[in-house]
Protein backbone atom coordinates (compact mmCIF):
# COMPACT_ATOMS: atom_id res chain seq x y z
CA UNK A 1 119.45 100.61 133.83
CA UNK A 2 122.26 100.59 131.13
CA UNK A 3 123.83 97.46 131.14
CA UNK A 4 128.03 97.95 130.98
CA UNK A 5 127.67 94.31 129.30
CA UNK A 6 125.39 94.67 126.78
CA UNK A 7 124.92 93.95 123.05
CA UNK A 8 125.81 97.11 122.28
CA UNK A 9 128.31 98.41 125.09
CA UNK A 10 130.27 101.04 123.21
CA UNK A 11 128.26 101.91 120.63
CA UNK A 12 126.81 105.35 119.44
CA UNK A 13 123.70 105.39 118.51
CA UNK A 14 121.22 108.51 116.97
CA UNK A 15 117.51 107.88 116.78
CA UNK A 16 115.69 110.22 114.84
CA UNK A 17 111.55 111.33 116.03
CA UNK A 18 112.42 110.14 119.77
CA UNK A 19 110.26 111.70 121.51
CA UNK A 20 107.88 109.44 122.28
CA UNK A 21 106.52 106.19 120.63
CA UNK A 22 108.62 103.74 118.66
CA UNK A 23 111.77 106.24 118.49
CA UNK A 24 111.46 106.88 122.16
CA UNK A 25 111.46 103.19 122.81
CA UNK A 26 114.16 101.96 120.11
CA UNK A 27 116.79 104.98 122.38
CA UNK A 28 115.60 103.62 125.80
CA UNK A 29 116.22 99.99 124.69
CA UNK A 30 119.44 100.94 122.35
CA UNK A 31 120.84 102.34 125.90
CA UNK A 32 119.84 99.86 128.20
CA UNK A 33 122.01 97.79 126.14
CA UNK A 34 124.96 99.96 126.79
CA UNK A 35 124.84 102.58 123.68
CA UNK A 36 124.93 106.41 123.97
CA UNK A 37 122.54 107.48 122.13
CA UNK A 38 121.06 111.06 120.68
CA UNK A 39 117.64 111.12 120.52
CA UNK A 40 116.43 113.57 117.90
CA UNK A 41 113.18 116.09 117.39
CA UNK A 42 111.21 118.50 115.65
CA UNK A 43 109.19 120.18 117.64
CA UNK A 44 108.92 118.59 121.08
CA UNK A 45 112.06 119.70 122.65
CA UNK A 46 110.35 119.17 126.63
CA UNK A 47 109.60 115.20 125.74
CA UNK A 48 113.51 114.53 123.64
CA UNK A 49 114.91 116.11 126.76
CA UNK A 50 112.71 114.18 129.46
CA UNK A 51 113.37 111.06 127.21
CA UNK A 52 116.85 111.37 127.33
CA UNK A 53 117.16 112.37 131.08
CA UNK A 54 114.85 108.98 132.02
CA UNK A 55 118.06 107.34 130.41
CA UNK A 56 120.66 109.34 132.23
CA UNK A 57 118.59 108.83 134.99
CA UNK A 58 119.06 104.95 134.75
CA UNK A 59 122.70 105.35 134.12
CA UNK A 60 122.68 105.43 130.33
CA UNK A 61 124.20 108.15 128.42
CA UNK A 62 121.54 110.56 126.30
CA UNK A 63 121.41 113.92 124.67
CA UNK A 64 118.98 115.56 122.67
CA UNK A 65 119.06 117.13 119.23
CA UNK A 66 116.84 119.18 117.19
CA UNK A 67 116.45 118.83 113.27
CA UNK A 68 114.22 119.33 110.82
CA UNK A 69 114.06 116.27 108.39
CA UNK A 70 111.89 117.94 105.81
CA UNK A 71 114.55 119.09 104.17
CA UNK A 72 117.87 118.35 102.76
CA UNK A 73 119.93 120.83 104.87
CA UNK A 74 118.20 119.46 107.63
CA UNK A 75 119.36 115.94 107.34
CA UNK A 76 122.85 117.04 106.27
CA UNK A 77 122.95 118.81 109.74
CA UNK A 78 121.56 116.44 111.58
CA UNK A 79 124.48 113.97 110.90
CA UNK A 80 127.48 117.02 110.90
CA UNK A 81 126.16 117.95 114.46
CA UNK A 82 125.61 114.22 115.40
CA UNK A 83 129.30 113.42 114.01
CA UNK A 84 130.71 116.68 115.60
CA UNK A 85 128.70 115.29 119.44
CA UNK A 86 130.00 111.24 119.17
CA UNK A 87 133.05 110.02 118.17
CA UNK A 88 131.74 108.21 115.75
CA UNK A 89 127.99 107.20 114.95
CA UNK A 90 127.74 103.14 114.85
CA UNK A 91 123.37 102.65 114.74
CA UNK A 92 121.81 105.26 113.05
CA UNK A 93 117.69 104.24 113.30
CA UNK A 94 115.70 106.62 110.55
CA UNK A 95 112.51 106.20 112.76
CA UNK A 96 110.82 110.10 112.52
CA UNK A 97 107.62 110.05 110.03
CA UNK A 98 105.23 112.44 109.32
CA UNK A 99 101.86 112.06 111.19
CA UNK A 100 98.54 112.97 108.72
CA UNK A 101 96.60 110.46 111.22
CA UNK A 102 96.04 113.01 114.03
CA UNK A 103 95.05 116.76 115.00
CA UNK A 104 94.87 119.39 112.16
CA UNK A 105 96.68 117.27 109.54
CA UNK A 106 93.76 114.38 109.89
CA UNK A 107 91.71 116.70 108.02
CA UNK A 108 94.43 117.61 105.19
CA UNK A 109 93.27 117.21 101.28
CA UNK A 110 95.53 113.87 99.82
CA UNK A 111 98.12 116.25 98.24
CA UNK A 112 99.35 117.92 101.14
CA UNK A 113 99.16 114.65 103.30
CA UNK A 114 101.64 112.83 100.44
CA UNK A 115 104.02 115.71 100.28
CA UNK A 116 104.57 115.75 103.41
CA UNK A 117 105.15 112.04 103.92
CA UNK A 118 107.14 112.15 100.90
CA UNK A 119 109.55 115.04 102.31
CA UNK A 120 109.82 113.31 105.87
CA UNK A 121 109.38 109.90 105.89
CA UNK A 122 110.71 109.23 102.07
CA UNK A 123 113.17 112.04 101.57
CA UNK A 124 114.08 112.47 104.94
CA UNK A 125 115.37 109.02 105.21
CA UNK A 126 117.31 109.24 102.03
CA UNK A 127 119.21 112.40 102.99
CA UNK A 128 120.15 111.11 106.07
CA UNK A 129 121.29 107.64 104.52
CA UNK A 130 123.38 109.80 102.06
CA UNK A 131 124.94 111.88 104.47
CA UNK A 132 125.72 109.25 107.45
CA UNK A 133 126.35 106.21 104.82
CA UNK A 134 130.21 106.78 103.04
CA UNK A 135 131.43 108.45 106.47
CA UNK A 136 130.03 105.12 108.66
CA UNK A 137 131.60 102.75 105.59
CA UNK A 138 134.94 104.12 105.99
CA UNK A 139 134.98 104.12 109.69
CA UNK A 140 136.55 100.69 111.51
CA UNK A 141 133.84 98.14 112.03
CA UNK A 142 131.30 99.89 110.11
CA UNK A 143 127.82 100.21 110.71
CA UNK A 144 124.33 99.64 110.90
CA UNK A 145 121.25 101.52 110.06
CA UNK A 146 117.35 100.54 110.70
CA UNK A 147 114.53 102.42 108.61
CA UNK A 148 111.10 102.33 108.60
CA UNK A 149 108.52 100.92 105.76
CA UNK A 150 105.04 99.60 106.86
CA UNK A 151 103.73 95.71 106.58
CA UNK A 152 100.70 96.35 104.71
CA UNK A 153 103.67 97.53 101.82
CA UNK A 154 103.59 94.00 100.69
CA UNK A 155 99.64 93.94 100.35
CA UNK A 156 97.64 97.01 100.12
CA UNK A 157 95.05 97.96 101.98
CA UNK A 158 91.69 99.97 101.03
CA UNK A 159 91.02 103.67 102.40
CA UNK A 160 92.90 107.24 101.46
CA UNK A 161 95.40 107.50 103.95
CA UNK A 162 96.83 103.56 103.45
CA UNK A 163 97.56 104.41 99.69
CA UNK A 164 99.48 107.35 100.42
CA UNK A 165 101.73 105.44 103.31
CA UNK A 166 101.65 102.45 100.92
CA UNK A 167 103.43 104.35 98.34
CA UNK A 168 105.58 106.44 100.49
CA UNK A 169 106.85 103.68 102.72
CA UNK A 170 107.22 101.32 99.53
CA UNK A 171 109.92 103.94 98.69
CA UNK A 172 111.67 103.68 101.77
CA UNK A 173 111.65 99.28 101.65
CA UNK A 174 112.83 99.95 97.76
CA UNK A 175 115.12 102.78 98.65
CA UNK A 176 116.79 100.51 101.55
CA UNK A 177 117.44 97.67 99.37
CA UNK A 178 119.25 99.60 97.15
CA UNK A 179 121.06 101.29 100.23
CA UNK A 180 122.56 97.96 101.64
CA UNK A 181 123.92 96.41 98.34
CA UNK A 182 125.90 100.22 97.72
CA UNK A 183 127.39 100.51 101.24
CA UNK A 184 128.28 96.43 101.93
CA UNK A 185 129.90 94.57 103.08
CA UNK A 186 130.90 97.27 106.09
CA UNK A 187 127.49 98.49 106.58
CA UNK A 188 124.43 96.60 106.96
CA UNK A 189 120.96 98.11 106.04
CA UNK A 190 117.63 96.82 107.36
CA UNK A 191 114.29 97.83 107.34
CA UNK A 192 111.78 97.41 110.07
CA UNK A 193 108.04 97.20 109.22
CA UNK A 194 105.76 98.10 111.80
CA UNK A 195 101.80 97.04 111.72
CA UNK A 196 99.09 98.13 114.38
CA UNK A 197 101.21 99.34 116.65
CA UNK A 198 99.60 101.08 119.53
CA UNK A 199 100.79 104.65 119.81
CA UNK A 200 98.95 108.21 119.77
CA UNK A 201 96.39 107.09 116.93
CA UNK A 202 96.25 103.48 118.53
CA UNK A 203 95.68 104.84 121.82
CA UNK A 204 93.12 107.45 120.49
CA UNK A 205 91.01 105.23 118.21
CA UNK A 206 87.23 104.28 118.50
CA UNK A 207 87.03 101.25 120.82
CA UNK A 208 85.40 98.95 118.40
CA UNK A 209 88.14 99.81 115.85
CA UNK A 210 90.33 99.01 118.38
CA UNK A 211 89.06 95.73 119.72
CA UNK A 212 88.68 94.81 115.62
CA UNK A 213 92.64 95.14 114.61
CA UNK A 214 93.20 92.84 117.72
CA UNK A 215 90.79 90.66 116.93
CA UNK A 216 92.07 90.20 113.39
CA UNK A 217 95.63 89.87 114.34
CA UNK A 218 96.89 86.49 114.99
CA UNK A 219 99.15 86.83 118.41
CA UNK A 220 95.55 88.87 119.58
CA UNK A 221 96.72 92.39 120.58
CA UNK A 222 97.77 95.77 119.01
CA UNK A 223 101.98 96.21 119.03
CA UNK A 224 103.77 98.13 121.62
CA UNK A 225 106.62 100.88 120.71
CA UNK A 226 108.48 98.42 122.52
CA UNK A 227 108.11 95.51 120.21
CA UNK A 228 109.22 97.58 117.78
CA UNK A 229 112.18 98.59 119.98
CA UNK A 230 113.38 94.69 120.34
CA UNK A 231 113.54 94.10 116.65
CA UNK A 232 115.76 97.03 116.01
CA UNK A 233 117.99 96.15 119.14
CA UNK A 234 118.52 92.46 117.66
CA UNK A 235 119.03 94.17 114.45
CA UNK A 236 121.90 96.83 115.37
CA UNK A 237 123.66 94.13 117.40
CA UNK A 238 126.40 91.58 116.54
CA UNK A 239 123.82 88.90 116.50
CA UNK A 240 122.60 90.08 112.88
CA UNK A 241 125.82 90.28 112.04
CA UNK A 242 124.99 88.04 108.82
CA UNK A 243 121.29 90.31 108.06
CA UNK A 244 121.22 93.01 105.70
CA UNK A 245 118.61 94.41 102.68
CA UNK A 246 116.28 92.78 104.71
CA UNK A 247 112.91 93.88 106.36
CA UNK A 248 111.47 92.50 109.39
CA UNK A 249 107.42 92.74 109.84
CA UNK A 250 106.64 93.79 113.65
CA UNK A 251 103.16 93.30 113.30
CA UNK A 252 102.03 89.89 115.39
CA UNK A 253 101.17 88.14 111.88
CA UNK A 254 98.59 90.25 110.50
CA UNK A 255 100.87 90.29 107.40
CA UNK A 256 102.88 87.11 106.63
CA UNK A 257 105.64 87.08 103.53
């Protein structure tokens, strides 16, 4: 249930890739703290919807949005339709990726897999920071927005596919940084970095790979979307009030910095 006296009571809020997993999380647990929120897709226009009813259906206040963050239009539209639906956009969470872990795109040769992160997760994030950042610095009180970089960032880690996010979400921790000293003091920039966190290719992977990641992580279990969710609540809310350029690991110690 949305809570009329919560952290965020008032607030608008857009999430983009909330569909399901960590975006569909972070605008269930943005609006249980009182914000409206649009939740945004690409493709899955049945699961934004469903998403966003559960939260009307709790008393929370959701729509749903399509976009296409591959390209630069499609960011720049994103934010003129989500400015033209709130009256004014407070938490704006850059949470849709690109996935080359699953179905056809598992199977992908490296150079389509990186230009396709590059153009959604890296440049997608960008053009939406550019296009929601100078109208959320002039507003009263600001604003806040939460993207999305990767723990293993700070360390590496061996196989194809890790490179390729390593380099792509590297961008987005280096990109952020950048982001938060340009558009302070009124808005605050953080980054959140997610580690094994258990959503389609978590849920999907062989058993012993499974039971290995939990085995090597310190709090003993695989992440939820909603751990991720709780970080960027704190985050958005008054109680980071002091917390920008920063980036948060979500990933029960496997990485430590």
């Amino acid at each position: 249930m949305s809570d009329p006296r919560g952290r965020l009571t008032g607030a608008h809020a857009v999430v983009t890739g909330a569909s399901s997993g960590i975006g569909r999380a972070t605008a269930q647990r943005l609006a249980g703290e009182g914000a409206t929120v649009l939740l945004t897709y690409r493709a899955s226009a049945a699961e934004a919807e469903a998403a966003a009813g559960a939260i009307r259906d709790r008393g929370g206040r959701a729509e749903s949005a399509q976009a296409d963050l591959s390209t630069v239009d499609g960011c720049r539209a994103l934010v003129a339709d989500a400015r033209e639906r709130l009256p004014r956009v407070d938490i704006w969470v850059n949470n849709a990726g690109a996935d080359i872990l699953t179905g056809d795109a598992a199977a992908w040769p490296w150079p389509r897999k990186l230009d396709t992160l590059l153009a959604v997760d890296l440049r997608g994030t960008i053009a939406c920071c550019e296009a929601i950042g100078p109208p959320m610095r002039e507003q009263a009180g600001g604003g806040t927005i939460l993207n999305m970089s990767w723990d293993h960032v700070a360390t590496g880690m061996e196989g194809d596919n890790p490179r390729l996010f390593a380099a792509v979400k590297g961008g987005v921790l280096a990109y952020s940084r950048g982001l938060a000293r340009a558009l302070a003091p009124k808005v605050r920039v953080n980054v959140l970095s997610p580690g094994w966190i258990e959503t389609a290719f978590g849920r999907d992977a062989d058993r012993d790979f499974h039971a290995r990641v939990a085995k090597g992580t310190p709090l003993g279990r695989w992440g939820t979307p909603e751990d991720v969710a709780g970080a960027a609540v704190w985050l958005a809310s008054a109680e980071a009030a002091f917390i920008t350029g920063q980036s948060i690991n979500v990933n029960g110690g496997v990485v430590m910095e």
